[in-house]
N, C-alpha and C. Protein backbone atom coordinates (compact mmCIF):
# COMPACT_ATOMS: atom_id res chain seq x y z
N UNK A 1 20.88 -8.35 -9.23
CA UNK A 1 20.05 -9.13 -8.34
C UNK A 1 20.94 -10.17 -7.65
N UNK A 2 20.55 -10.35 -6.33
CA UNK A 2 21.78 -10.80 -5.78
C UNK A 2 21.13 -12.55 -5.60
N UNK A 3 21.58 -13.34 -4.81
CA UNK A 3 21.16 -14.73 -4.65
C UNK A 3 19.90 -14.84 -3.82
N UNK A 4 19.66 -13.95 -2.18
CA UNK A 4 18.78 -14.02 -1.76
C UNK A 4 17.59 -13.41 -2.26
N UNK A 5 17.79 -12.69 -3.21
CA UNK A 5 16.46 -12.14 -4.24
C UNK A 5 15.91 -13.89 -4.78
N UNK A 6 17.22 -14.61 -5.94
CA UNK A 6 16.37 -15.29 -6.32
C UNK A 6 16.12 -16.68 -5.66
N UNK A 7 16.26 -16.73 -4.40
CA UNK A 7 15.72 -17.89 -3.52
C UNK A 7 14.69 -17.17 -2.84
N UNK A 8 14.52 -16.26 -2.58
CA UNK A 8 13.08 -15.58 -2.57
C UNK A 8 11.85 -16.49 -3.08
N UNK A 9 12.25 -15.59 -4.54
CA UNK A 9 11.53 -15.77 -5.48
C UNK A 9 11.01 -17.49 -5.60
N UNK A 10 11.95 -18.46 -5.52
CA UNK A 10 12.24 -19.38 -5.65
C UNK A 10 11.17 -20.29 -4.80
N UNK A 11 11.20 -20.08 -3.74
CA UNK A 11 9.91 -20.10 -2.24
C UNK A 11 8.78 -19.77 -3.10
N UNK A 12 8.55 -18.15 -3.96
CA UNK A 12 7.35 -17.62 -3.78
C UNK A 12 6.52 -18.98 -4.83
N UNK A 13 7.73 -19.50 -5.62
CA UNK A 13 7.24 -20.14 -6.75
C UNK A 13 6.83 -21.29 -6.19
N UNK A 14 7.14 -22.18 -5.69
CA UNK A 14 7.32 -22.93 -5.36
C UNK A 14 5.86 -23.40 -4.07
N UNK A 15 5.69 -22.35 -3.46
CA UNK A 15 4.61 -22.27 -2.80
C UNK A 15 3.74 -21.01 -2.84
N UNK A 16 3.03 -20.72 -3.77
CA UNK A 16 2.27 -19.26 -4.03
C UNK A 16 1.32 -18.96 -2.57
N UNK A 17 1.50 -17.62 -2.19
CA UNK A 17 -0.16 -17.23 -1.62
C UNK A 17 -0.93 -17.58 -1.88
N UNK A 18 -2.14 -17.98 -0.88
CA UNK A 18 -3.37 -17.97 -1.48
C UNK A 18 -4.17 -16.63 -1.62
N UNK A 19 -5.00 -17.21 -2.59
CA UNK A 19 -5.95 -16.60 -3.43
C UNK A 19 -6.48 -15.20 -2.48
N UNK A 20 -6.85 -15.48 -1.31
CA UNK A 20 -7.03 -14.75 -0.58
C UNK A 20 -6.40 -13.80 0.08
N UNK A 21 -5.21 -14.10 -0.33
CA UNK A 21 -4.09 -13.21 0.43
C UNK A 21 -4.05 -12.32 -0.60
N UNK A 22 -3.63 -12.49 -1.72
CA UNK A 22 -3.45 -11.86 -3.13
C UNK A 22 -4.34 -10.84 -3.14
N UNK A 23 -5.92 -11.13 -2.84
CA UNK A 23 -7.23 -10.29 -3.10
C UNK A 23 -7.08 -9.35 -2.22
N UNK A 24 -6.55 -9.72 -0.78
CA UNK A 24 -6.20 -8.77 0.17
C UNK A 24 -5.03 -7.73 -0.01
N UNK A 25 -4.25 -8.27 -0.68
CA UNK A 25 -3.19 -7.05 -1.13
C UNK A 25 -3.64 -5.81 -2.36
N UNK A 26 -4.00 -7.05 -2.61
CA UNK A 26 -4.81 -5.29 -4.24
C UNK A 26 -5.90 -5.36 -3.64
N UNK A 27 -6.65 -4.99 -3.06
CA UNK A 27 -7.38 -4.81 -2.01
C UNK A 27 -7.01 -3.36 -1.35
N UNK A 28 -6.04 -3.76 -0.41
CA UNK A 28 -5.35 -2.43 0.01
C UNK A 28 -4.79 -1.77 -0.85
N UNK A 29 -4.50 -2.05 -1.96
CA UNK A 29 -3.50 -1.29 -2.82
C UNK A 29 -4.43 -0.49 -3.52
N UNK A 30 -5.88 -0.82 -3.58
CA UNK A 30 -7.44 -0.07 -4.31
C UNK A 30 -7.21 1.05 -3.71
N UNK A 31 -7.50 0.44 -2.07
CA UNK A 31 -7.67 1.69 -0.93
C UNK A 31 -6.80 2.71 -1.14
N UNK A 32 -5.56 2.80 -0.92
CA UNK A 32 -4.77 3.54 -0.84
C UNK A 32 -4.69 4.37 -2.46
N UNK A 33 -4.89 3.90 -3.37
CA UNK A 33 -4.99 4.33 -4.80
C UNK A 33 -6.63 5.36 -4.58
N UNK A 34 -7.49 5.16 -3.89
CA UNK A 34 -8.71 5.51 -3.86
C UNK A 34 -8.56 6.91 -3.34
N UNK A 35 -7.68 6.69 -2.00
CA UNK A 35 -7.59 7.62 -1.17
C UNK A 35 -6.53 9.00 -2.02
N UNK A 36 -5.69 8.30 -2.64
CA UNK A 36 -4.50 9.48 -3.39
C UNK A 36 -5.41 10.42 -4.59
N UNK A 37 -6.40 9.17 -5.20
CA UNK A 37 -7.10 9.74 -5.86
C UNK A 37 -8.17 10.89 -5.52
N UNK A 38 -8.67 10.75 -4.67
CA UNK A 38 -9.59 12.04 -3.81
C UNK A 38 -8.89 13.43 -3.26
N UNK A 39 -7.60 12.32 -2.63
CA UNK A 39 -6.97 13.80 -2.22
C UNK A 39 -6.73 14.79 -3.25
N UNK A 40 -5.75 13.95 -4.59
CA UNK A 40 -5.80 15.03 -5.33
C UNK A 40 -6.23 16.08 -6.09
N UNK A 41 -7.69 15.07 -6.52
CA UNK A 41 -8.44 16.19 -6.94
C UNK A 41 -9.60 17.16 -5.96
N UNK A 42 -9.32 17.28 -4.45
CA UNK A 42 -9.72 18.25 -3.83
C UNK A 42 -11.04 17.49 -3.28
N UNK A 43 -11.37 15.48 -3.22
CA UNK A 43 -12.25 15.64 -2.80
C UNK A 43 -12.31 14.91 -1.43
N UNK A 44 -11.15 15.22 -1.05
CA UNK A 44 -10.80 14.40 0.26
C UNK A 44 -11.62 15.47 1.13
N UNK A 45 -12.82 14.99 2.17
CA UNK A 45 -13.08 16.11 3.20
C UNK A 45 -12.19 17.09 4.17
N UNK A 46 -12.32 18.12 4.42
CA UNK A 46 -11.69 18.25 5.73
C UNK A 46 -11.36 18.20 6.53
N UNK A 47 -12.50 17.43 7.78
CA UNK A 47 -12.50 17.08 8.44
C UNK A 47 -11.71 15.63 8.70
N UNK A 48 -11.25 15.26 7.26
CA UNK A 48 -10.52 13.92 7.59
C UNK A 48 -9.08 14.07 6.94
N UNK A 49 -8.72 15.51 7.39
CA UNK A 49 -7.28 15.76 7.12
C UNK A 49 -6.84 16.93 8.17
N UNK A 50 -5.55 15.74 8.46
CA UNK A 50 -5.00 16.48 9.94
C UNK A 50 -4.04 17.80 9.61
N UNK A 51 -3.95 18.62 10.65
CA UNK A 51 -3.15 20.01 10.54
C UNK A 51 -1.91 19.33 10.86
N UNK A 52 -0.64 19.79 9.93
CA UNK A 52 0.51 19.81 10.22
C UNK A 52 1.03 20.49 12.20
N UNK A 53 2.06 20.07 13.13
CA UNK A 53 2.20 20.60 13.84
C UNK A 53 3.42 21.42 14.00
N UNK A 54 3.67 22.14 14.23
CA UNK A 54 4.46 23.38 14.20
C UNK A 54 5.44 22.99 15.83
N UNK A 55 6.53 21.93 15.44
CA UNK A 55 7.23 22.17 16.55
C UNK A 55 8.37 23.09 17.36
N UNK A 56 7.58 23.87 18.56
CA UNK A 56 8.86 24.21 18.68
C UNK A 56 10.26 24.28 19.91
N UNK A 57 11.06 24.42 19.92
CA UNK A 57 12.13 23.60 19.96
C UNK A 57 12.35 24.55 21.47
């Protein structure tokens, strides 16, 4: 870990997010966990999954 890692860190401590920001990140991080979760077990719709495109050259 180099120095600008822990003056990073150092900031984050020093002045935390708020509360709200935090809720908003695992928040999205639900979503996206929600969404991996459906896809995989087959219950993501169809209609809300795009066709690969076949470029050609």
């Amino acid at each position: 870990m180099n120095i600008a890692w822990l003056m990073r860190m150092r900031r984050w401590v020093q002045n935390p997010p708020s509360l709200r920001r935090v809720l908003l990140v695992f928040g999205i991080i639900a979503v996206a966990v929600a969404i991996y979760w459906l896809e995989h077990f087959d219950m993501w719709p169809d209609w809300a999954t795009s066709e690969r495109l076949k470029l050609r050259f």
